[in-house]
N, C-alpha and C. Protein backbone atom coordinates (compact mmCIF):
# COMPACT_ATOMS: atom_id res chain seq x y z
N UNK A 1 246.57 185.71 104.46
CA UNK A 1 245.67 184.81 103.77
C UNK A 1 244.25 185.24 104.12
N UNK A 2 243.75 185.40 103.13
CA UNK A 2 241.74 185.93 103.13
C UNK A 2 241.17 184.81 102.83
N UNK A 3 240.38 184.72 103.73
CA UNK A 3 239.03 183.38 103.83
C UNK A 3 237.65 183.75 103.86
N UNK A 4 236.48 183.22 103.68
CA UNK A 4 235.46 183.86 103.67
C UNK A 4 234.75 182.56 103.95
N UNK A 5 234.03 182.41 105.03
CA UNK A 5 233.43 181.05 105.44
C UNK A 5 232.20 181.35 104.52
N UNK A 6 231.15 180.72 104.04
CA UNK A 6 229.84 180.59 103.68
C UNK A 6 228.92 180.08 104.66
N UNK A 7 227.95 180.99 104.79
CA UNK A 7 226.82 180.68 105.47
C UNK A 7 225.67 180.11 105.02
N UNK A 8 225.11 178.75 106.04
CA UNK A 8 224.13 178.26 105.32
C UNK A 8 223.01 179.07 104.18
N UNK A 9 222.86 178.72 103.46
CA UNK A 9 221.96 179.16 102.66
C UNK A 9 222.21 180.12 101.73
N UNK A 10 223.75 180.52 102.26
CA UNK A 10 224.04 181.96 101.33
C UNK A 10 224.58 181.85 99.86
N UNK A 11 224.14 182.50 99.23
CA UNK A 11 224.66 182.15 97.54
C UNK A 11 226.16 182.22 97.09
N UNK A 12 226.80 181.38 96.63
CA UNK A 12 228.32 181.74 96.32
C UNK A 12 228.49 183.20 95.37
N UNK A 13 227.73 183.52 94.85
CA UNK A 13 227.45 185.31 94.59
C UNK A 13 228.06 186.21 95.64
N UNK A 14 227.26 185.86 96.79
CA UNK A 14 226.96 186.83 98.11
C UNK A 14 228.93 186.69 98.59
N UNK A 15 229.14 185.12 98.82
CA UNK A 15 230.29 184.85 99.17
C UNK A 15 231.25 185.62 98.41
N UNK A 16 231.36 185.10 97.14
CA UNK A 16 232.43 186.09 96.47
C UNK A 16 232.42 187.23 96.12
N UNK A 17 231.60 188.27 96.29
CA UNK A 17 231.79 189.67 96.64
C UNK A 17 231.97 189.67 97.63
N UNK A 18 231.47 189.42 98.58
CA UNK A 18 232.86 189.42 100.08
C UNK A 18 234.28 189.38 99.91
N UNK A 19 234.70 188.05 99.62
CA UNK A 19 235.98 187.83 99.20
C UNK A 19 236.50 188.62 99.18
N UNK A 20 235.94 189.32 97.51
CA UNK A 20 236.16 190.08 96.52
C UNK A 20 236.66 191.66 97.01
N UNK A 21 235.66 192.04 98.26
CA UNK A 21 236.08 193.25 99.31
C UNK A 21 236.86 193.36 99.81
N UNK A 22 237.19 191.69 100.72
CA UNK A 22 238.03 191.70 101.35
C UNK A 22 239.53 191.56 101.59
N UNK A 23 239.74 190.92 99.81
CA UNK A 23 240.84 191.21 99.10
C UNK A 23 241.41 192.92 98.71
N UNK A 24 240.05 193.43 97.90
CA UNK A 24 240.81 194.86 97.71
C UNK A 24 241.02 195.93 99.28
N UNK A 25 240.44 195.17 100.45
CA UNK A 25 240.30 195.87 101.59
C UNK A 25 242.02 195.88 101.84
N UNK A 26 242.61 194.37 101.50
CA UNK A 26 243.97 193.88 102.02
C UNK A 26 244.98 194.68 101.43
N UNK A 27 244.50 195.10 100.41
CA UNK A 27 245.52 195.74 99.24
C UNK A 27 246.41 194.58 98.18
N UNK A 28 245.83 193.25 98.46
CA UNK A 28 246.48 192.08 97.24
C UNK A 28 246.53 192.37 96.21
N UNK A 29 245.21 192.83 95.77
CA UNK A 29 245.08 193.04 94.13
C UNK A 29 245.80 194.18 93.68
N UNK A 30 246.17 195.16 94.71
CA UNK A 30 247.21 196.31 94.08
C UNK A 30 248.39 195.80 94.29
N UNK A 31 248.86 194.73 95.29
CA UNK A 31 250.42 194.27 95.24
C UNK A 31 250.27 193.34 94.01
N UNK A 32 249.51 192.65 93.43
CA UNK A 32 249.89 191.50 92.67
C UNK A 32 250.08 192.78 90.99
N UNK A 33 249.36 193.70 90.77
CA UNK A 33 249.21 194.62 89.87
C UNK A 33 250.66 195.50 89.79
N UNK A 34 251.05 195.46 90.95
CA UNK A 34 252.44 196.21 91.33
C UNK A 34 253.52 195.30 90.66
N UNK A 35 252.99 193.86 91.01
CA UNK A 35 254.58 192.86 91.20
C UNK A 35 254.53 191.99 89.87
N UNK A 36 253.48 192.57 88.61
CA UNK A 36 253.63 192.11 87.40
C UNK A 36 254.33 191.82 86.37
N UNK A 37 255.22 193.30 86.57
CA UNK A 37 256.07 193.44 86.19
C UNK A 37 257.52 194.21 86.92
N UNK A 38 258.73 193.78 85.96
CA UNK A 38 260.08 194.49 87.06
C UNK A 38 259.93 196.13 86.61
N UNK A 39 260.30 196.52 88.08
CA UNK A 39 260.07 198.10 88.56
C UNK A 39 261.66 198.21 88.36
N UNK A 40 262.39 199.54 87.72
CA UNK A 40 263.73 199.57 88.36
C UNK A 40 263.82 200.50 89.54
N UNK A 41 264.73 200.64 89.92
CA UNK A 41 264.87 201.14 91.39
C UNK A 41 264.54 202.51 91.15
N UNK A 42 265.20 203.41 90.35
CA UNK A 42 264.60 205.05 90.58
C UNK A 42 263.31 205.02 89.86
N UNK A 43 262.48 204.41 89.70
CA UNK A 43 261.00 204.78 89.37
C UNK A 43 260.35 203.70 90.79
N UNK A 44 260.94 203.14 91.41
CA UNK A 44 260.68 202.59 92.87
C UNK A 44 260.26 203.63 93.87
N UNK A 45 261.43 204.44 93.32
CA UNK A 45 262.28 205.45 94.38
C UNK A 45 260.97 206.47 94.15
N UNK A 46 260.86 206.60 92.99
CA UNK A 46 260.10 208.09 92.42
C UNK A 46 258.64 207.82 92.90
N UNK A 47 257.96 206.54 92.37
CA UNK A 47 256.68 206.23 93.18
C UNK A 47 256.43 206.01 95.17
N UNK A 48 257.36 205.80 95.44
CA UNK A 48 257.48 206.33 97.13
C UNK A 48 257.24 207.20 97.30
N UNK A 49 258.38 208.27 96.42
CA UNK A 49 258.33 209.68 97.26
C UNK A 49 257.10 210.68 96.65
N UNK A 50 256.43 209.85 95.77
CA UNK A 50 255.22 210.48 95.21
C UNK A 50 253.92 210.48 96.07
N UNK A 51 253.91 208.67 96.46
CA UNK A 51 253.07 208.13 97.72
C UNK A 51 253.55 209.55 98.77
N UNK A 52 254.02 209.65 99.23
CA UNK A 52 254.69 210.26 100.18
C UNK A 52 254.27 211.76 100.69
N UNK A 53 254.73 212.17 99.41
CA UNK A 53 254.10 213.43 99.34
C UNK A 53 252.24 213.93 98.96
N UNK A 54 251.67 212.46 98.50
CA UNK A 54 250.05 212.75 98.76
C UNK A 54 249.80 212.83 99.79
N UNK A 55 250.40 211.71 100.97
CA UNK A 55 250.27 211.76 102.35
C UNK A 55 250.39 212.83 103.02
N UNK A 56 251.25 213.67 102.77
CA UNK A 56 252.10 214.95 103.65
C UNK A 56 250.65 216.00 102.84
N UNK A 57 250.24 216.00 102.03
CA UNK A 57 249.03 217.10 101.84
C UNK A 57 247.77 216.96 101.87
């Protein structure tokens, strides 16, 4: 869960681009983009081992 206290005086602008960071910092907005729709399992499978292999190079 992401919270973002506001500081006196600070503009709810200022606040919600924080948020807004600190959400895409979490990776939410790519799980909720992920979990939109149903994945079947070998294109599950295939985007892992794709992740996977950017990592390894």
């Amino acid at each position: 869960m992401s919270e973002v206290r506001i500081a006196e005086g600070e503009s709810i602008e200022g606040a919600l681009k924080r948020f807004k960071k600190k959400i895409q910092k979490a990776g939410i907005l790519s799980e909720i983009k992920r979990r939109e729709r149903y994945e079947k399992p070998s294109v599950k499978r295939k985007r892992k081992a794709e992740a996977a292999r950017k990592r390894r190079s």
